[in-house]
N, C-alpha and C. Protein backbone atom coordinates (compact mmCIF):
# COMPACT_ATOMS: atom_id res chain seq x y z
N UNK A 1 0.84 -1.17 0.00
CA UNK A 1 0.00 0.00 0.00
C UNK A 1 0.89 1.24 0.00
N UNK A 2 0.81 2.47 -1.09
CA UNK A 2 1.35 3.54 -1.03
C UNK A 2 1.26 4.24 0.31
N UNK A 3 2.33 5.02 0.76
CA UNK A 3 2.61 6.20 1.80
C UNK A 3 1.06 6.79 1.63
N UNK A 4 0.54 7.33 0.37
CA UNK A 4 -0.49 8.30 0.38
C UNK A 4 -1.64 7.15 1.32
N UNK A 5 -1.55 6.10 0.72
CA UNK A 5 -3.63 5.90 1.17
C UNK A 5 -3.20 4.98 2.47
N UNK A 6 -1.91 5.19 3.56
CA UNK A 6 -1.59 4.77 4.23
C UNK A 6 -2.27 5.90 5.36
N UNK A 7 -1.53 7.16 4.74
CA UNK A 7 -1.78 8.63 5.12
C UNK A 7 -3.13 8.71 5.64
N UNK A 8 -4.28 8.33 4.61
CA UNK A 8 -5.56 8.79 4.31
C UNK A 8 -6.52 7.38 5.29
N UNK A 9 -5.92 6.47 5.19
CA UNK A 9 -6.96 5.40 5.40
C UNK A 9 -6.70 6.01 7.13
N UNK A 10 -5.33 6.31 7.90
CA UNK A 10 -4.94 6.71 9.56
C UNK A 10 -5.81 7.83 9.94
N UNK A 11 -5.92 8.66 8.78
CA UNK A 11 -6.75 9.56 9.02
C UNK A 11 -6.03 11.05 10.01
N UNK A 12 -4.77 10.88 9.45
CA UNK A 12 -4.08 12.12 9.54
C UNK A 12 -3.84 13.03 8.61
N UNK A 13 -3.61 14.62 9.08
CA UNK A 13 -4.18 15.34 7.74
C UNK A 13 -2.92 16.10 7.38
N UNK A 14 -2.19 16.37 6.60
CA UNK A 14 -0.97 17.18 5.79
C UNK A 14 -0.66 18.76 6.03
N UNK A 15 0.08 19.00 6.80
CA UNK A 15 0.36 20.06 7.08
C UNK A 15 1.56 20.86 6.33
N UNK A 16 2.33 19.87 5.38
CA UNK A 16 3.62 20.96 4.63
C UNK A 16 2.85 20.23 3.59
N UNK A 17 3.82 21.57 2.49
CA UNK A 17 3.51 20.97 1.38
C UNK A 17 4.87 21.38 0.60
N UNK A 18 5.01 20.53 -0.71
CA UNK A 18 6.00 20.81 -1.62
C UNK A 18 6.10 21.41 -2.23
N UNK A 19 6.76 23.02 -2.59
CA UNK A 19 6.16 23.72 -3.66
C UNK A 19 6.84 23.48 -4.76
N UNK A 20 6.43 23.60 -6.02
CA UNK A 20 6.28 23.00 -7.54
C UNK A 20 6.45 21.88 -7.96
N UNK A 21 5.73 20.71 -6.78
CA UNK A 21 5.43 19.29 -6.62
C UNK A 21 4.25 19.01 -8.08
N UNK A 22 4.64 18.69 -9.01
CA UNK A 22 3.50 18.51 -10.10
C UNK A 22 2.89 16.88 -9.95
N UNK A 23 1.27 16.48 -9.80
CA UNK A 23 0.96 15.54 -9.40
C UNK A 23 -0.38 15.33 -10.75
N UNK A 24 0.09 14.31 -11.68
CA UNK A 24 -0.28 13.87 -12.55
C UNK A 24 -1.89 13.93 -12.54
N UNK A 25 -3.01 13.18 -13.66
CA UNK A 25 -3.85 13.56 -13.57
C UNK A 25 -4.29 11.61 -12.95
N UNK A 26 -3.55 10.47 -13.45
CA UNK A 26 -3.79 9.33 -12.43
C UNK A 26 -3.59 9.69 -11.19
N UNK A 27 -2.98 10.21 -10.50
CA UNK A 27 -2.57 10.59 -8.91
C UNK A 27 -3.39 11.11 -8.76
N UNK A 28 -4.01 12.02 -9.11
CA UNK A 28 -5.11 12.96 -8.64
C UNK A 28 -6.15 11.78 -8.48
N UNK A 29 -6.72 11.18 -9.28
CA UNK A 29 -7.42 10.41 -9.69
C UNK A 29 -7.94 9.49 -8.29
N UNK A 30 -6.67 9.10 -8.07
CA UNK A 30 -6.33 7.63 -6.63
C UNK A 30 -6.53 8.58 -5.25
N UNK A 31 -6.08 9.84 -5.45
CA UNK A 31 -6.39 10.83 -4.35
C UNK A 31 -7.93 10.89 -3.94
N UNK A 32 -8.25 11.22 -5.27
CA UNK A 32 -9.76 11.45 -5.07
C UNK A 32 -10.73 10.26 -4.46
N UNK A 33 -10.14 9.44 -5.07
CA UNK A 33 -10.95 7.68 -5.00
C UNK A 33 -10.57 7.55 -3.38
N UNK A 34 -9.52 7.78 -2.52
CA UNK A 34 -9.32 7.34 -1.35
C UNK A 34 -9.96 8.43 -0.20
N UNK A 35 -10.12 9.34 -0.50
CA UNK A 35 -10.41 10.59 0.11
C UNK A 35 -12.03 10.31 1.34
N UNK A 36 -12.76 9.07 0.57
CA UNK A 36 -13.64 9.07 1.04
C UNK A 36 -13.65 8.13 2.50
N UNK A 37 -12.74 7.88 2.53
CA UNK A 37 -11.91 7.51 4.01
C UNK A 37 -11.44 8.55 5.14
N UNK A 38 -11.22 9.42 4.33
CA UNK A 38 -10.88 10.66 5.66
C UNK A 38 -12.16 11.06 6.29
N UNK A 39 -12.24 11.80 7.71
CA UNK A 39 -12.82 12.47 8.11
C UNK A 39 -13.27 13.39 7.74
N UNK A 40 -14.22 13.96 7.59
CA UNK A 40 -15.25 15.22 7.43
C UNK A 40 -15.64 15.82 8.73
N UNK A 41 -15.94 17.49 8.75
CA UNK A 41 -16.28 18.43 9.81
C UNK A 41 -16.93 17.35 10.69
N UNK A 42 -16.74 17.11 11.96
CA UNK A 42 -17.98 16.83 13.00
C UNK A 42 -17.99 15.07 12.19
N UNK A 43 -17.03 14.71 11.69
CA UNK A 43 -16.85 13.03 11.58
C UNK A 43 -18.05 13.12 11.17
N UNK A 44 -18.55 13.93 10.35
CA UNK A 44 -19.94 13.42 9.20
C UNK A 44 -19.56 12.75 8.33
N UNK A 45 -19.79 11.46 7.56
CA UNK A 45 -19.65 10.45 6.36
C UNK A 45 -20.47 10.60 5.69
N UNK A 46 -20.60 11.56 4.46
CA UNK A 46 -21.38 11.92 3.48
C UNK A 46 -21.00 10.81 2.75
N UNK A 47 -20.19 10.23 2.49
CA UNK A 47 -19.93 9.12 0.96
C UNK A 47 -20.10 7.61 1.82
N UNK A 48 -21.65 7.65 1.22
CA UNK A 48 -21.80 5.93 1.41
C UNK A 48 -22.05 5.40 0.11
């Protein structure tokens, strides 16, 4: 399992970032698809 959806599934959130880190349009893609694992305001789970 990648660092990222290791990141996302723990449910810790990114505080630095890389600047002129260019992140493809598959990466974006797998970002988006895992995202629905993180927490939302007030631990609401809008994505069932």
């Amino acid at each position: 399992m990648s660092d990222f959806t290791n990141l996302v599934k723990q449910r810790r959130s990114a505080t630095k970032f890389i600047p002129d880190l260019e992140i493809s349009a598959g990466e974006l893609d797998e970002i988006f698809s895992l995202v629905k694992f993180a927490p939302s305001a007030f631990n609401l789970q809008h994505a069932r």
